[in-house]
Protein backbone atom coordinates (compact mmCIF):
# COMPACT_ATOMS: atom_id res chain seq x y z
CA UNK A 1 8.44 -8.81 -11.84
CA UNK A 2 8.48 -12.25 -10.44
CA UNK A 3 7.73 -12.96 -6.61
CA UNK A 4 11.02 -14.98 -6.64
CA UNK A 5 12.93 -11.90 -7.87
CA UNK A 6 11.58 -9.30 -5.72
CA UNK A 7 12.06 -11.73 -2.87
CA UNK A 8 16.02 -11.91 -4.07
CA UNK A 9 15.85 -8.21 -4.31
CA UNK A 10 14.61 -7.49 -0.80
CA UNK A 11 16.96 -9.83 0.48
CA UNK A 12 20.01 -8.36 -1.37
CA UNK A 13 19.02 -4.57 -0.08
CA UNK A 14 18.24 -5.58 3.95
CA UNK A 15 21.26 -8.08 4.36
CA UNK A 16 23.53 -5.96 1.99
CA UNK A 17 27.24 -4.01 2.62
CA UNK A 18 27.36 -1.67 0.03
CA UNK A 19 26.37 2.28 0.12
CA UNK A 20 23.42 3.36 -1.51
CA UNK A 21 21.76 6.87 -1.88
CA UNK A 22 19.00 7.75 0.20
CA UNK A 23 16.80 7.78 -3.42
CA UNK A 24 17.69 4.35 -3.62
CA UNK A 25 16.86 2.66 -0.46
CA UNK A 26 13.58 4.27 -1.26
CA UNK A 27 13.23 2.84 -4.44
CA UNK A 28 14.15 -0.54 -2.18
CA UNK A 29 11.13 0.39 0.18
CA UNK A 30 9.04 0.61 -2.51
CA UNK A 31 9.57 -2.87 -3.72
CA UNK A 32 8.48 -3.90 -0.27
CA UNK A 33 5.67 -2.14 -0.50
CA UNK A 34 4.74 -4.59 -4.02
CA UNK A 35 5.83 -8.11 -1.84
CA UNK A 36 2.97 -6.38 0.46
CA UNK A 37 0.71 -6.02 -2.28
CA UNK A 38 1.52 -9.74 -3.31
CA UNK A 39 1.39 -11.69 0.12
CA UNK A 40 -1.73 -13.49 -1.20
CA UNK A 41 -0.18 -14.57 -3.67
CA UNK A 42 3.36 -16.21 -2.10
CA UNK A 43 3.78 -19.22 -1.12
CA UNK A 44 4.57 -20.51 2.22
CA UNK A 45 8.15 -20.55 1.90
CA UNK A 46 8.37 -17.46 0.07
CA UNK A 47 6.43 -15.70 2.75
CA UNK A 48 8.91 -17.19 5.57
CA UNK A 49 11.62 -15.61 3.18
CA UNK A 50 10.10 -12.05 3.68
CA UNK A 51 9.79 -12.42 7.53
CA UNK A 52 13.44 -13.50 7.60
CA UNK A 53 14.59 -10.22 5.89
CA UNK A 54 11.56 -8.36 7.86
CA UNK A 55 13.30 -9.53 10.90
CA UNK A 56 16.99 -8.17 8.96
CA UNK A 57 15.39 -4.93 8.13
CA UNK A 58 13.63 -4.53 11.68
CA UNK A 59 17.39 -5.69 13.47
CA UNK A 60 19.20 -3.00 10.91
CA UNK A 61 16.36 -0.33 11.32
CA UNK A 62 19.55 2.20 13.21
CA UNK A 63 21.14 1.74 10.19
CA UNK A 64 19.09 2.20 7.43
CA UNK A 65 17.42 5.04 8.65
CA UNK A 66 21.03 6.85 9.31
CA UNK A 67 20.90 7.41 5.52
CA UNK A 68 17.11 8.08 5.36
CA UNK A 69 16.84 10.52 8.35
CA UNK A 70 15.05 13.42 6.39
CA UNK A 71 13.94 11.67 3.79
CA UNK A 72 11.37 9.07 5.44
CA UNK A 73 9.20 11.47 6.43
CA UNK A 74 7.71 13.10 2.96
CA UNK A 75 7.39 9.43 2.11
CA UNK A 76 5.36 8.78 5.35
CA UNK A 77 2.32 11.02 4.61
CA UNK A 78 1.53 8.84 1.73
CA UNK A 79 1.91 5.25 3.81
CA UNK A 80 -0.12 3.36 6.41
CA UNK A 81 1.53 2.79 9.42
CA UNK A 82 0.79 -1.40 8.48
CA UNK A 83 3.68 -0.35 6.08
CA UNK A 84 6.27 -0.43 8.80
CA UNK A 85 9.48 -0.30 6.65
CA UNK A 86 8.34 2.99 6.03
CA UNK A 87 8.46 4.34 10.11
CA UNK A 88 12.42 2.75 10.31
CA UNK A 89 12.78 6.21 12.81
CA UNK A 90 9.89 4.81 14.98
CA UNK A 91 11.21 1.56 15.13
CA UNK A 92 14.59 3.01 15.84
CA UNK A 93 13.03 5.03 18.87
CA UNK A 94 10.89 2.84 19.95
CA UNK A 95 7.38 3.88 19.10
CA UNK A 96 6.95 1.09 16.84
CA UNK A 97 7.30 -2.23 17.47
CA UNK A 98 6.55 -4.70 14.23
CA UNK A 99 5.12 -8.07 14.25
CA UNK A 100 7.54 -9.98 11.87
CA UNK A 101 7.40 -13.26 13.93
């Protein structure tokens, strides 16, 4: 998958309206785990376009992890806390505060 298509995707699943399962926000995550893997590789703009939707994501965070409370945490044990998108119920709470400036 492109970087301009997994940017597109991450933008559609942070800013969208619709409902999705639990399984697939996760699936959602996970693509933000690749843009992660692929910073080094984006271009300027493309990496301004990620800390737009970071920003989205971080905003939502009460949200999103309303449908992921229960599930977050077996994917947590597996993630570094760098991986942010992945503590949405520490973020919520307060205990985590990312950098997406």
């Amino acid at each position: 998958m492109d970087n301009d298509k997994l940017i597109k995707d991450y933008e559609l699943f942070v800013k969208g309206e619709w409902d999705l399962s639990p399984f697939e926000h996760i699936y959602e995550l996970n693509g933000r785990d690749i843009i992660e893997e692929r910073m080094s590789t984006f271009s300027d703009d493309e990496k301004e376009k990620v800390k737009e939707y970071d920003k989205i994501l971080v905003e939502r965070a009460p949200l999103f992890y309303k449908v992921l409370k229960g599930f977050l945490e077996a994917e947590q044990k597996n993630k570094p806390k760098t991986h942010w998108w992945w503590y949405l119920n520490e973020v919520v709470e307060g205990k985590l505060n990312p950098q997406v400036n």
